[in-house]
N, C-alpha and C. Protein backbone atom coordinates (compact mmCIF):
# COMPACT_ATOMS: atom_id res chain seq x y z
N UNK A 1 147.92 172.66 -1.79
CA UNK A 1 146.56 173.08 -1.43
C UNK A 1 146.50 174.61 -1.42
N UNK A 2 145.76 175.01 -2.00
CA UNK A 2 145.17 176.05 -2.40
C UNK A 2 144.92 177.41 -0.69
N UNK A 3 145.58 178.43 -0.60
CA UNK A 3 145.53 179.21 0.99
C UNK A 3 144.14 179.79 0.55
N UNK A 4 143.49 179.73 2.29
CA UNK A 4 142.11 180.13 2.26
C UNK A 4 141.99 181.53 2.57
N UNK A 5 141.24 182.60 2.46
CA UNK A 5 141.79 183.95 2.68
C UNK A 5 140.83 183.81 4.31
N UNK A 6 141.57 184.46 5.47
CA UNK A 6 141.41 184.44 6.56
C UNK A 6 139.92 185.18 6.87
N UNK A 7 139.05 184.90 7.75
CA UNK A 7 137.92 185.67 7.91
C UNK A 7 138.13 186.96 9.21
N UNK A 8 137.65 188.23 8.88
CA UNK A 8 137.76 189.41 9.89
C UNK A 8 138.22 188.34 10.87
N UNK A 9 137.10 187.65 11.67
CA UNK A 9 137.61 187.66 13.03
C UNK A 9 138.88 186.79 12.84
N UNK A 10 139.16 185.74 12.22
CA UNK A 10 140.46 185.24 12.36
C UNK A 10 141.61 186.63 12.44
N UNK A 11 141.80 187.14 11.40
CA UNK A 11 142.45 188.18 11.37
C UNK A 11 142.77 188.79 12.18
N UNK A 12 141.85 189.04 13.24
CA UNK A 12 141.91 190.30 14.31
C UNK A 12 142.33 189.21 15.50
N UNK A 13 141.84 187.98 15.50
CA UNK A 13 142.59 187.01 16.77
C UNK A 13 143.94 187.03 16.76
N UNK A 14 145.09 187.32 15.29
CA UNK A 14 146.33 186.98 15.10
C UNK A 14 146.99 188.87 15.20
N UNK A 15 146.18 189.49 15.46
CA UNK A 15 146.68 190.78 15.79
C UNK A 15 146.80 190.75 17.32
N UNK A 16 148.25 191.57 17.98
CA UNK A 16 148.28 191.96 19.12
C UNK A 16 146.90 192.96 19.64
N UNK A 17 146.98 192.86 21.00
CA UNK A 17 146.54 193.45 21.80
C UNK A 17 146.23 195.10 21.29
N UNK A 18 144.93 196.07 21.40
CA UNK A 18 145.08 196.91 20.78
C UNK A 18 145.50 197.82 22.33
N UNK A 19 145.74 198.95 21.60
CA UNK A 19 146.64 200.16 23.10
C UNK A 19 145.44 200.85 23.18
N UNK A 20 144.93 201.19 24.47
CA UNK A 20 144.66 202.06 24.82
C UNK A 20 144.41 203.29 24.55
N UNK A 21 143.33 204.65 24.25
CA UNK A 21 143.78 205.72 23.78
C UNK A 21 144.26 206.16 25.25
N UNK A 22 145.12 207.29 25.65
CA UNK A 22 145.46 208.07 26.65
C UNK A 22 144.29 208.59 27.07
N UNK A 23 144.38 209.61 28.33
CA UNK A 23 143.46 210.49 29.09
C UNK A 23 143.60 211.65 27.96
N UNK A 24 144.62 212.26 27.45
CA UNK A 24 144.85 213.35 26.87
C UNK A 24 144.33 212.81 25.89
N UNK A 25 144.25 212.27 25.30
CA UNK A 25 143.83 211.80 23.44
C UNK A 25 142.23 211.38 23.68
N UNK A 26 141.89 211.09 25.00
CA UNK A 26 140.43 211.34 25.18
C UNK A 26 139.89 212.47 24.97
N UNK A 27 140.16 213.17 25.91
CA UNK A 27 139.85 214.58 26.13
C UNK A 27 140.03 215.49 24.71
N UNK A 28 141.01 215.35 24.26
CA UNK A 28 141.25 216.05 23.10
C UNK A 28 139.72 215.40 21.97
N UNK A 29 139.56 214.28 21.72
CA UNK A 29 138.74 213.34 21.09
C UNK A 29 137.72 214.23 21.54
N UNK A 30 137.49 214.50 23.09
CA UNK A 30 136.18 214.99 23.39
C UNK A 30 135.33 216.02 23.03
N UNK A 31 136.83 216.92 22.50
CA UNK A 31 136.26 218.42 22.51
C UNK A 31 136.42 218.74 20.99
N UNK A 32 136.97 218.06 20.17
CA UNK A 32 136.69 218.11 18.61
C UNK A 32 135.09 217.52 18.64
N UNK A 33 135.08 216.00 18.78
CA UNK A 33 133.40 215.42 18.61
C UNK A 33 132.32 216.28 18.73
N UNK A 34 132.60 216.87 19.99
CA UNK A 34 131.24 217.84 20.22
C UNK A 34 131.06 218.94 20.10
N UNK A 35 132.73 219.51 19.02
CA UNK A 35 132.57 220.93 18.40
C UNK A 35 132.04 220.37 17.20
N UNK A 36 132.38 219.43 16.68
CA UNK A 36 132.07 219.28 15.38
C UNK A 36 130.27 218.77 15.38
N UNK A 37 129.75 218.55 16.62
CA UNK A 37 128.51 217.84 17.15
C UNK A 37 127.78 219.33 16.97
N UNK A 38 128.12 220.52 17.73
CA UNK A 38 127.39 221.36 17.91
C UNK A 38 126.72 222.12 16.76
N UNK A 39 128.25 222.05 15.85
CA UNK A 39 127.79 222.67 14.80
C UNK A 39 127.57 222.39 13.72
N UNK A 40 127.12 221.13 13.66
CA UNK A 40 126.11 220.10 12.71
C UNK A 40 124.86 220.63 12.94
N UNK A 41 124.70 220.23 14.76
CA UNK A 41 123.20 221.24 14.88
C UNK A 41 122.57 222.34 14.60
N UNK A 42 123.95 223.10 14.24
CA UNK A 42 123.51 224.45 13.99
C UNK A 42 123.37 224.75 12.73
N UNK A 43 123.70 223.65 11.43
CA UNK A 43 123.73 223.59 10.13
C UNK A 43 122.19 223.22 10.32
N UNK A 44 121.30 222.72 10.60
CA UNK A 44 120.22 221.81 10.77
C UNK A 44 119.72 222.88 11.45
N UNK A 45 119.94 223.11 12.30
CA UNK A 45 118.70 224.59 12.80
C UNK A 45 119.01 225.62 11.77
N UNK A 46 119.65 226.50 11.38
CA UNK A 46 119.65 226.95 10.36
C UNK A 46 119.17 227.23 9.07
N UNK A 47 119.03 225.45 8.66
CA UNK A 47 118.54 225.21 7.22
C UNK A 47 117.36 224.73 7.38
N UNK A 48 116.58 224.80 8.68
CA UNK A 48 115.43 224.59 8.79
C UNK A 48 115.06 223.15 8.42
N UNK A 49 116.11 222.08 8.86
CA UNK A 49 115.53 220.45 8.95
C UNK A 49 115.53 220.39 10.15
N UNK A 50 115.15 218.66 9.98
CA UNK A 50 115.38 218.09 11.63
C UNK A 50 116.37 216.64 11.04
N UNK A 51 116.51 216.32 12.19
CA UNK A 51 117.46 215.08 12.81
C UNK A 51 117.00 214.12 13.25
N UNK A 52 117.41 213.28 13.76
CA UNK A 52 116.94 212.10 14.69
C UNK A 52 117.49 212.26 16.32
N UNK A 53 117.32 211.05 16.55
CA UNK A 53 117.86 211.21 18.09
C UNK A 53 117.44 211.98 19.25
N UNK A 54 118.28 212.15 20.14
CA UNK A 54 118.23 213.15 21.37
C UNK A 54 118.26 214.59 21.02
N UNK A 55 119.01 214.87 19.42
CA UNK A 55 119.39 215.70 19.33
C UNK A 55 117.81 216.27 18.73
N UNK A 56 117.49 215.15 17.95
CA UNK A 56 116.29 215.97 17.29
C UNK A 56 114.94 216.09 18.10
N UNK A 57 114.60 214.98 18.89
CA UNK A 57 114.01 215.12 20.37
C UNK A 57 113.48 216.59 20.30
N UNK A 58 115.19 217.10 21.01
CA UNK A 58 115.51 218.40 21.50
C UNK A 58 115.03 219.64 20.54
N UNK A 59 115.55 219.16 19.08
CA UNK A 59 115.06 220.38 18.27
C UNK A 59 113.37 220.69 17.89
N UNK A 60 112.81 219.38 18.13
CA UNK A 60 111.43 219.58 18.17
C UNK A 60 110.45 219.94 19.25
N UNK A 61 111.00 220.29 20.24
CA UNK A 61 110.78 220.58 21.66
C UNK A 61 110.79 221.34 21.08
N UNK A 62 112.11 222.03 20.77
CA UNK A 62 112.71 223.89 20.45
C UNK A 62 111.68 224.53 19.78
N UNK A 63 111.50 224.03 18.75
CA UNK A 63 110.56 224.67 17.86
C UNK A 63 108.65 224.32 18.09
N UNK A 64 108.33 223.70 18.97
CA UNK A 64 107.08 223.90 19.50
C UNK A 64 107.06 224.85 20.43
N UNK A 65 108.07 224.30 21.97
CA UNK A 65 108.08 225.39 22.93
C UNK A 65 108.96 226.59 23.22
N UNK A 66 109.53 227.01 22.05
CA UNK A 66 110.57 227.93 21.45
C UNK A 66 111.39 227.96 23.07
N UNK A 67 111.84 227.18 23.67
CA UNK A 67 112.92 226.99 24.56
C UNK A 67 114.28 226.47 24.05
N UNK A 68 115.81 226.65 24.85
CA UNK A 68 116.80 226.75 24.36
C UNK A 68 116.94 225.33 24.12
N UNK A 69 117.94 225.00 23.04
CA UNK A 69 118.42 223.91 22.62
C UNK A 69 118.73 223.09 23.63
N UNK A 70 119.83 224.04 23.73
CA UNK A 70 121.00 223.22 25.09
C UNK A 70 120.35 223.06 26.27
N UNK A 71 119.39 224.00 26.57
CA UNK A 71 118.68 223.32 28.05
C UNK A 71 118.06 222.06 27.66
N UNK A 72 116.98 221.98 26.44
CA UNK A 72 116.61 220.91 26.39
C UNK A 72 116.98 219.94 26.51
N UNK A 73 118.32 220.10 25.20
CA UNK A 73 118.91 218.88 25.27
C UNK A 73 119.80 218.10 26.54
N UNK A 74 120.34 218.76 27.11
CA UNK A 74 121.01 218.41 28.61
C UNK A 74 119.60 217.85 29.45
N UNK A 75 118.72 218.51 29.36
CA UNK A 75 117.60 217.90 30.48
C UNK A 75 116.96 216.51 29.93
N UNK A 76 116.74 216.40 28.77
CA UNK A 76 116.40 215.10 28.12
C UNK A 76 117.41 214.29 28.55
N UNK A 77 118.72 214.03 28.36
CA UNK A 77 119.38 213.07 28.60
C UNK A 77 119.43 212.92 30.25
N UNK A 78 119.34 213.32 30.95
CA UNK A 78 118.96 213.10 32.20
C UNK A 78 119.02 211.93 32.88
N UNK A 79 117.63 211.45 32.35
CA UNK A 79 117.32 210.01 32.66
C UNK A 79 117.97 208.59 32.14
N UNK A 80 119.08 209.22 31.18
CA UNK A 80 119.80 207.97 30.66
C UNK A 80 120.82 208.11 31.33
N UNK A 81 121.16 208.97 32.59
CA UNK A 81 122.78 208.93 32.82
C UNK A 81 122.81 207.35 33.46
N UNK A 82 121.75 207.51 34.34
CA UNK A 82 121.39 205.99 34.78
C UNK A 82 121.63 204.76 34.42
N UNK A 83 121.18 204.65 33.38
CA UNK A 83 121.08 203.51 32.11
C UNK A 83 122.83 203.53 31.86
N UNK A 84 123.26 204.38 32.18
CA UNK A 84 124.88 204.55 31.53
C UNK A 84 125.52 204.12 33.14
N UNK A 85 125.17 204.66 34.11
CA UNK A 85 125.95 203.95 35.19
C UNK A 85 125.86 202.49 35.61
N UNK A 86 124.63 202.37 35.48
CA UNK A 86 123.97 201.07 35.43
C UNK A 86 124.81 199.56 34.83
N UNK A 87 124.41 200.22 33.70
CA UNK A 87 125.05 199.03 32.38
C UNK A 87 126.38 199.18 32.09
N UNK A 88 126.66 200.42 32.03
CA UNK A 88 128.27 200.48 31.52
C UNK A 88 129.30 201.26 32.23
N UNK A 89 128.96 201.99 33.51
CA UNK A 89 130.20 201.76 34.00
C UNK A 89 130.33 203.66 34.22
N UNK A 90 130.71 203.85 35.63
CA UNK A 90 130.91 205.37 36.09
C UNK A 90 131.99 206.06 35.19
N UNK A 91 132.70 205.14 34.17
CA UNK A 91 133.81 206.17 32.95
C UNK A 91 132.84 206.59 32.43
N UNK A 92 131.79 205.75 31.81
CA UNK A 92 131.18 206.02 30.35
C UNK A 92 130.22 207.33 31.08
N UNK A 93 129.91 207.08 32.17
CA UNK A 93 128.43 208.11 33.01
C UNK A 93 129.05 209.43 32.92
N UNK A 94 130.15 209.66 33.45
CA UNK A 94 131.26 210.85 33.47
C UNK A 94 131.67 211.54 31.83
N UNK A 95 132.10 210.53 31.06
CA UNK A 95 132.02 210.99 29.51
C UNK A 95 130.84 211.50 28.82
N UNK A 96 130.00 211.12 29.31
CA UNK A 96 128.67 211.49 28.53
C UNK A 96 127.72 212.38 29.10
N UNK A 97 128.28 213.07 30.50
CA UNK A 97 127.91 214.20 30.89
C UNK A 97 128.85 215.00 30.45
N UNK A 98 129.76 215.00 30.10
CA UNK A 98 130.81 215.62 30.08
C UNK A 98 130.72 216.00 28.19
N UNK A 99 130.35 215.00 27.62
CA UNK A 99 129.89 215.56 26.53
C UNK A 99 128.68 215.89 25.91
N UNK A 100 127.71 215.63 26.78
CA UNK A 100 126.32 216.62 26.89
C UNK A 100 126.58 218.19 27.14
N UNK A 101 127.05 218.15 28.33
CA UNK A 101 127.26 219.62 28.62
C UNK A 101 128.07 220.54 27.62
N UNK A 102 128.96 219.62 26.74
CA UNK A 102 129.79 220.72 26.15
C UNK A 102 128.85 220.84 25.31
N UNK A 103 128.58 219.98 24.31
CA UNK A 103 127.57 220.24 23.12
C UNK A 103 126.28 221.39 23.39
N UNK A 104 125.68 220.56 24.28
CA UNK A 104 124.70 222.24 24.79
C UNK A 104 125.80 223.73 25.29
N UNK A 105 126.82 223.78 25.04
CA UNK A 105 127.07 225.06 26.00
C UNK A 105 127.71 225.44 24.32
N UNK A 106 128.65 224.90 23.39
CA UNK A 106 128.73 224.68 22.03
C UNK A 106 127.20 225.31 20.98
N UNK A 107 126.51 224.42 21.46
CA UNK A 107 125.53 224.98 20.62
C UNK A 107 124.28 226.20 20.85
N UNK A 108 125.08 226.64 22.21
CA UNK A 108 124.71 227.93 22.94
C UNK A 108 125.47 228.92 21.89
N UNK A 109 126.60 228.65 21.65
CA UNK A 109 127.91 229.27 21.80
C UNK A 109 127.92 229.64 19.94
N UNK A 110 127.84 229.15 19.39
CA UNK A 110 127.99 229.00 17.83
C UNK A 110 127.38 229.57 17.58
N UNK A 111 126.57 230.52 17.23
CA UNK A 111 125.28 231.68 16.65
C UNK A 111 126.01 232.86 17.01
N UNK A 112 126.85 232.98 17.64
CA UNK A 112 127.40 233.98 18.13
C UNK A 112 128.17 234.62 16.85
N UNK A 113 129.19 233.52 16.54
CA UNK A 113 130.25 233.51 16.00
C UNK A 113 130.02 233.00 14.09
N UNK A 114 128.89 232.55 13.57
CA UNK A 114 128.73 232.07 12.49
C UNK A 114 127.19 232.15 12.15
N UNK A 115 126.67 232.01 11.30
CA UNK A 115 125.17 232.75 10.49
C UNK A 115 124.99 231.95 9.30
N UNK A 116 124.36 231.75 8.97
CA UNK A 116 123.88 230.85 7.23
C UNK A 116 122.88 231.83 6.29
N UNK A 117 122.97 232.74 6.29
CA UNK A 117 121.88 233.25 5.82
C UNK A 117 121.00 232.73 4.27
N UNK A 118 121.62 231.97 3.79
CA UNK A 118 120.92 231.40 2.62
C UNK A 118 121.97 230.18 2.11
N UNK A 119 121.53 228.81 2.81
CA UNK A 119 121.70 227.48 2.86
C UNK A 119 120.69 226.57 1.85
N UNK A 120 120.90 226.10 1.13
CA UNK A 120 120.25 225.11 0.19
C UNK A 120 119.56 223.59 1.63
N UNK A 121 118.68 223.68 1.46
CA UNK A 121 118.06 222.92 3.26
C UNK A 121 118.85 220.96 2.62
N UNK A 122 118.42 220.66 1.29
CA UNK A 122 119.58 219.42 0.73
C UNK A 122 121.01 219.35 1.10
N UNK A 123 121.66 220.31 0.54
CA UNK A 123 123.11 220.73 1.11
C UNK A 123 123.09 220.86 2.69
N UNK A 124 122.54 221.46 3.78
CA UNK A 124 122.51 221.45 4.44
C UNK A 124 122.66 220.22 5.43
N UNK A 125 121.11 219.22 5.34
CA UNK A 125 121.06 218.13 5.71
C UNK A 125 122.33 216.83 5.72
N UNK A 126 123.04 217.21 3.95
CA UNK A 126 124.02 216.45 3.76
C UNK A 126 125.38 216.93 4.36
N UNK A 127 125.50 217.44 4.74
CA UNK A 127 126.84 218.21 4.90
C UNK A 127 126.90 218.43 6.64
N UNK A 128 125.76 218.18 6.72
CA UNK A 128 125.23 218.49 8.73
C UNK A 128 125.80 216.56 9.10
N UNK A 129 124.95 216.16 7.93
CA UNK A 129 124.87 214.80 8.76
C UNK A 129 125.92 213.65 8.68
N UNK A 130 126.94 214.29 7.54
CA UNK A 130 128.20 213.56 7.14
C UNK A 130 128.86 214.37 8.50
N UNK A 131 129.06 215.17 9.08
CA UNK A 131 129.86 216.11 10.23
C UNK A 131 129.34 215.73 11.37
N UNK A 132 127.84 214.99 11.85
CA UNK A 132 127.18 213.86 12.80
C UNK A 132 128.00 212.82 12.79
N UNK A 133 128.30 212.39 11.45
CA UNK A 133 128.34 210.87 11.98
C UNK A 133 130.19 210.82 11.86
N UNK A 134 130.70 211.82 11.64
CA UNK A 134 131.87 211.95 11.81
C UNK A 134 132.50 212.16 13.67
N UNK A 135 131.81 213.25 13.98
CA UNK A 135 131.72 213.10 15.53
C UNK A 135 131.13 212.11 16.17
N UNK A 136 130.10 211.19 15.86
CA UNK A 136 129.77 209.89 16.91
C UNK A 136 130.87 209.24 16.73
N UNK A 137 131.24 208.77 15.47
CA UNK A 137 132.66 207.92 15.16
C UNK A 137 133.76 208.25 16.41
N UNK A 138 133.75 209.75 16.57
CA UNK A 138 134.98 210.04 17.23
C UNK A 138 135.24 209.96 18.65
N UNK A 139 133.79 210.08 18.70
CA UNK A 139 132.75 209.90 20.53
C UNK A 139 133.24 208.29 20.96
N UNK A 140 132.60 207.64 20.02
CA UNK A 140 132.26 205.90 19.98
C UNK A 140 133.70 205.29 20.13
N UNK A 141 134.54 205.95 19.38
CA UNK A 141 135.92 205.03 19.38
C UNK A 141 136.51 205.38 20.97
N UNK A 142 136.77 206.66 21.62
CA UNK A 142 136.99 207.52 22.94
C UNK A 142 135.91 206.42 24.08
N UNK A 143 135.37 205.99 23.64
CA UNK A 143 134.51 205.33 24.73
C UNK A 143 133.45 206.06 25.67
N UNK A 144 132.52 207.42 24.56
CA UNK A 144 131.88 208.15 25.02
C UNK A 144 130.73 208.21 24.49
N UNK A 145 129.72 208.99 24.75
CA UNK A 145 128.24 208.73 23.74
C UNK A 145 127.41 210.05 24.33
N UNK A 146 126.97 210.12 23.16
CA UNK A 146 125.88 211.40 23.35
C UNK A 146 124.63 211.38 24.34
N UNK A 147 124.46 210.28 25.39
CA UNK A 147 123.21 209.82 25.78
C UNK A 147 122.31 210.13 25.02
N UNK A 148 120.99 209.57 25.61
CA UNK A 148 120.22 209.52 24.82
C UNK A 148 119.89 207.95 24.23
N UNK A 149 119.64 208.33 22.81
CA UNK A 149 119.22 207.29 21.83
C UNK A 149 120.89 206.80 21.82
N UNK A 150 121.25 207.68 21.76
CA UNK A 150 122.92 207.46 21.39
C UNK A 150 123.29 206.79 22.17
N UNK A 151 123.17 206.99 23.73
CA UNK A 151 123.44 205.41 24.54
C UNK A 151 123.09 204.09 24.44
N UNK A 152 121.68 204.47 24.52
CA UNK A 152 120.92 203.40 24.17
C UNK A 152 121.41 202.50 23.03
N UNK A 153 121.98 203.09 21.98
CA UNK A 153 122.40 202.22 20.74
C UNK A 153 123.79 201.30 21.29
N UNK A 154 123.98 202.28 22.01
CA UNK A 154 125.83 201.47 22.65
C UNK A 154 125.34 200.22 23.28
N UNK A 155 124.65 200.88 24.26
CA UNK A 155 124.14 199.40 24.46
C UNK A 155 123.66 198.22 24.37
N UNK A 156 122.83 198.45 23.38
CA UNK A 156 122.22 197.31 22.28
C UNK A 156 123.04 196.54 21.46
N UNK A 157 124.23 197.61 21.55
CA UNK A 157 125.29 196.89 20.36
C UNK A 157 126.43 196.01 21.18
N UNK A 158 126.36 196.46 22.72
CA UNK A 158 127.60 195.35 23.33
C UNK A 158 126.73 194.60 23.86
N UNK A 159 125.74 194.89 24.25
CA UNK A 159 124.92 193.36 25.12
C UNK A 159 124.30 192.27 24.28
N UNK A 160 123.83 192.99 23.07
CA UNK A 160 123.07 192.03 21.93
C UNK A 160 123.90 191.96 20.65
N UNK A 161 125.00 193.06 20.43
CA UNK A 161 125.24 192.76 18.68
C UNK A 161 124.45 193.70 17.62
N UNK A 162 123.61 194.52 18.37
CA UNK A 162 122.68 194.93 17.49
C UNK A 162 123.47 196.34 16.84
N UNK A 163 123.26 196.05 15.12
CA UNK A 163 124.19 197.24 14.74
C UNK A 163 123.91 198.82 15.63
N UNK A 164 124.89 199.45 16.01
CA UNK A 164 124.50 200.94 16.18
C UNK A 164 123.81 201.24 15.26
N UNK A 165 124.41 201.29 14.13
CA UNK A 165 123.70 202.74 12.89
C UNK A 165 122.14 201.60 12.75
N UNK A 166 122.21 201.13 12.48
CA UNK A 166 120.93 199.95 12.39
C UNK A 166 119.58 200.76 13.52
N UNK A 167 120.18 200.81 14.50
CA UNK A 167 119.13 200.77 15.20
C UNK A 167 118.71 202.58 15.34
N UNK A 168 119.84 203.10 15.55
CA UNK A 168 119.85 204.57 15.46
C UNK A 168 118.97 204.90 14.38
N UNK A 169 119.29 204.26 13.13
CA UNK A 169 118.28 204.67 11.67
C UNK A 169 116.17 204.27 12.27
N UNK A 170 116.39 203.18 13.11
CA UNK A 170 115.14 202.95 12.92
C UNK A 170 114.51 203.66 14.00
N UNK A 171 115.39 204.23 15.29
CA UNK A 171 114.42 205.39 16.15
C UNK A 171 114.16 206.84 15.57
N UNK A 172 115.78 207.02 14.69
CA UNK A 172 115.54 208.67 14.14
C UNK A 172 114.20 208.69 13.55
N UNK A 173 114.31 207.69 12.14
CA UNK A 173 113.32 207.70 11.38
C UNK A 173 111.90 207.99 12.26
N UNK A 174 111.73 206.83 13.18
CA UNK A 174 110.50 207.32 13.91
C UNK A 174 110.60 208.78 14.82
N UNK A 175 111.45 209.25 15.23
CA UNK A 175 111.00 210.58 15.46
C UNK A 175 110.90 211.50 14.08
N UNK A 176 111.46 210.94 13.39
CA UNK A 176 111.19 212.05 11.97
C UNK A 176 109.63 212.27 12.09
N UNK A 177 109.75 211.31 11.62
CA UNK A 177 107.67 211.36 11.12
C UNK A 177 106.95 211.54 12.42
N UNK A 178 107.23 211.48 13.48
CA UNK A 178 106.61 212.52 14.70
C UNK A 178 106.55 213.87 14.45
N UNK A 179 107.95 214.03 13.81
CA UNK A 179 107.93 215.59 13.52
C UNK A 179 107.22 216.01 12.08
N UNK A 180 106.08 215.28 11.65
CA UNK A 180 106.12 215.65 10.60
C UNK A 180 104.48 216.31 10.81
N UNK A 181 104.41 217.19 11.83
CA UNK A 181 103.36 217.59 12.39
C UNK A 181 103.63 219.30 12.31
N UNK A 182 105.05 218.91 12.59
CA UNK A 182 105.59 220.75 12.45
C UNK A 182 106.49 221.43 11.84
N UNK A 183 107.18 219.77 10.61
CA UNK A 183 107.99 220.43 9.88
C UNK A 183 107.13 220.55 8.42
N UNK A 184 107.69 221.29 7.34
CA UNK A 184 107.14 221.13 5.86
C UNK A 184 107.70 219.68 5.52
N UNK A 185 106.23 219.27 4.71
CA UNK A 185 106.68 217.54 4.45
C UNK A 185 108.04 217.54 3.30
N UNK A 186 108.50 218.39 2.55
CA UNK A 186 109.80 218.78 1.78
C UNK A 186 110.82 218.96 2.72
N UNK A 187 110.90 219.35 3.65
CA UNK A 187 112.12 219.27 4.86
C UNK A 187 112.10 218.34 5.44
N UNK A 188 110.38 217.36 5.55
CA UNK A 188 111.00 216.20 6.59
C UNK A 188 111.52 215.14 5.66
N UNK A 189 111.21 214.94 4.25
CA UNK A 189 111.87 213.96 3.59
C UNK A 189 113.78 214.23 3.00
N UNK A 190 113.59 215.56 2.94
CA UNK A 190 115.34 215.95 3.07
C UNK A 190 115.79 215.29 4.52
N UNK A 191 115.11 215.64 5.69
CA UNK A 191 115.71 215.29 6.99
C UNK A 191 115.42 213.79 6.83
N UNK A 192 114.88 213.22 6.85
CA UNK A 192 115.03 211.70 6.31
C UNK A 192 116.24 211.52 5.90
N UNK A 193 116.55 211.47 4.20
CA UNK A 193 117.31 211.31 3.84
C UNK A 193 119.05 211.46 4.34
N UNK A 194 118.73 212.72 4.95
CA UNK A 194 119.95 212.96 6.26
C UNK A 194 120.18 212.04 7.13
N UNK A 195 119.21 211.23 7.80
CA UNK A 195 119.30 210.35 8.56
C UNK A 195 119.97 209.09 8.16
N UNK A 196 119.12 208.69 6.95
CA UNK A 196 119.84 207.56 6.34
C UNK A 196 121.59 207.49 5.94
N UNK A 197 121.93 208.76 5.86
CA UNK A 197 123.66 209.12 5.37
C UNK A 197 124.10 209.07 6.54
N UNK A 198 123.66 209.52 7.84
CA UNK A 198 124.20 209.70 9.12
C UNK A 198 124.28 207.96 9.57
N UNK A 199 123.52 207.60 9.21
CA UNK A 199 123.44 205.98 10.10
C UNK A 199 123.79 205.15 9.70
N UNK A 200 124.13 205.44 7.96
CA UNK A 200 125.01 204.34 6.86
C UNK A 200 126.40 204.87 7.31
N UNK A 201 126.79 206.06 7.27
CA UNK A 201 128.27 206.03 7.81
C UNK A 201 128.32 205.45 9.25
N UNK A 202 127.53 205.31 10.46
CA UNK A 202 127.53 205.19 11.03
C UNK A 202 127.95 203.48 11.15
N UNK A 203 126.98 202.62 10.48
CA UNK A 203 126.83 201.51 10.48
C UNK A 203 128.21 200.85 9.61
N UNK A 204 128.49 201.42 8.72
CA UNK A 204 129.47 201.07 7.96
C UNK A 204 131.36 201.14 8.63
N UNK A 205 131.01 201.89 9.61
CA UNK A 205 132.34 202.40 10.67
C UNK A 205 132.61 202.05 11.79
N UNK A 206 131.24 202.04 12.44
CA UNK A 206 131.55 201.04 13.92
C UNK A 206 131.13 200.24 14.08
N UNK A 207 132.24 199.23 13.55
CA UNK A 207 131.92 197.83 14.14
C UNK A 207 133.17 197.17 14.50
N UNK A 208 132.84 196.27 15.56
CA UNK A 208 133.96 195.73 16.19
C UNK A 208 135.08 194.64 15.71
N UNK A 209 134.60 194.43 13.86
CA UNK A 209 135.70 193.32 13.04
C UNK A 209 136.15 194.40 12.46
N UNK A 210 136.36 195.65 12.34
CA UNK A 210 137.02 196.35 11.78
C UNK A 210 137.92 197.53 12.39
N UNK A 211 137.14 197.76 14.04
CA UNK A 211 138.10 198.53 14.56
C UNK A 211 138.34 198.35 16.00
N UNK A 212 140.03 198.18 15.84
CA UNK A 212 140.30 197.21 17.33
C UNK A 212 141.19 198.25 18.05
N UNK A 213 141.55 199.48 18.09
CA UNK A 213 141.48 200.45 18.78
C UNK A 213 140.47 200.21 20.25
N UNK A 214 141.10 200.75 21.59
CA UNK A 214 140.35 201.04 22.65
C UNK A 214 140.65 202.16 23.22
């Protein structure tokens, strides 16, 4: 008789137990994600797109009420620390202040030290949002999250199943076209398109038949 080829989850039932990352391999995890987080944002403020999320929330605040990024963005997530103690637990509430604050103090911090003065806003978007969804990856596996939309997706995805990048694609998108009040309609369909690369890597990477890391 002919061997049947095993399905993901069989597969992953006949694998041991996965290890743990350490406290140190957290922390370390923490502070790459949200260097590499900050200065995605700052490719994207720069090249004059927008984003989705908390993050882009924040950048469309910025650019109506020309107030700082990082305040914004730290004060927006606010109301989700809740939703994070609530549902998932005083680690995850602690991680995700912990990586709010750096990212706003990061994306305080980066203008200092680096400048774009003439960025292609295509190149930009692509190259911002492949370096997004490289840091959620790195957030998500650490057992941390950007609050925000970014919680919100965690959650949807352990209580219901509902893909992260799935759902992330369908709030960005709708703040896109909110913003399409104050961006040029040529930047908001580049920032679109950014979104869709950010939430296909996204969707294509975290999921739980493929990565059994904790």
């Amino acid at each position: 008789m002919d061997n049947q080829p095993l399905s993901n989850s069989a597969v992953l039932a006949t694998l041991p137990a996965p290890m743990s990352h350490s406290k140190v391999e957290d922390i370390v995890a923490l502070f790459i994600g949200t260097f590499l987080l900050s200065f995605a944002i700052n490719i994207i403020q720069q090249g004059g797109i927008m984003t989705g999320g908390t993050a882009g929330l924040a950048l469309l605040l910025h650019y109506v009420f020309n107030v700082s990024f990082g305040t914004l963005f730290f004060c927006i997530n606010i109301p989700f620390f809740y939703l994070a103690y609530k549902k998932m637990g005083l680690q995850l509430v602690l991680k995700t202040v912990a990586a709010i604050g750096l990212v706003s103090f990061f994306s305080e911090l980066n203008p200092s030290f680096f400048s774009l003065e003439n960025i292609n806003p295509i190149y930009a978007s692509l190259i911002a949002n492949i370096i997004l969804g490289v840091s959620f990856l790195i957030l998500f596996r650490h057992k941390s999250s950007m609050g925000g939309i970014n919680l919100l997706a965690m959650f949807m995805n352990e209580k219901y199943g509902i893909s992260v990048g799935k759902f992330q694609m369908f709030v960005d998108i709708s703040i896109l076209i909110a913003s399409a009040f104050f961006v040029d309609f040529n930047l908001l369909m580049i920032s679109i398109m950014g979104a869709v690369v950010l939430n296909l890597i996204i969707a294509m990477n975290h999921r739980k038949d493929r990565y059994v890391a904790s």
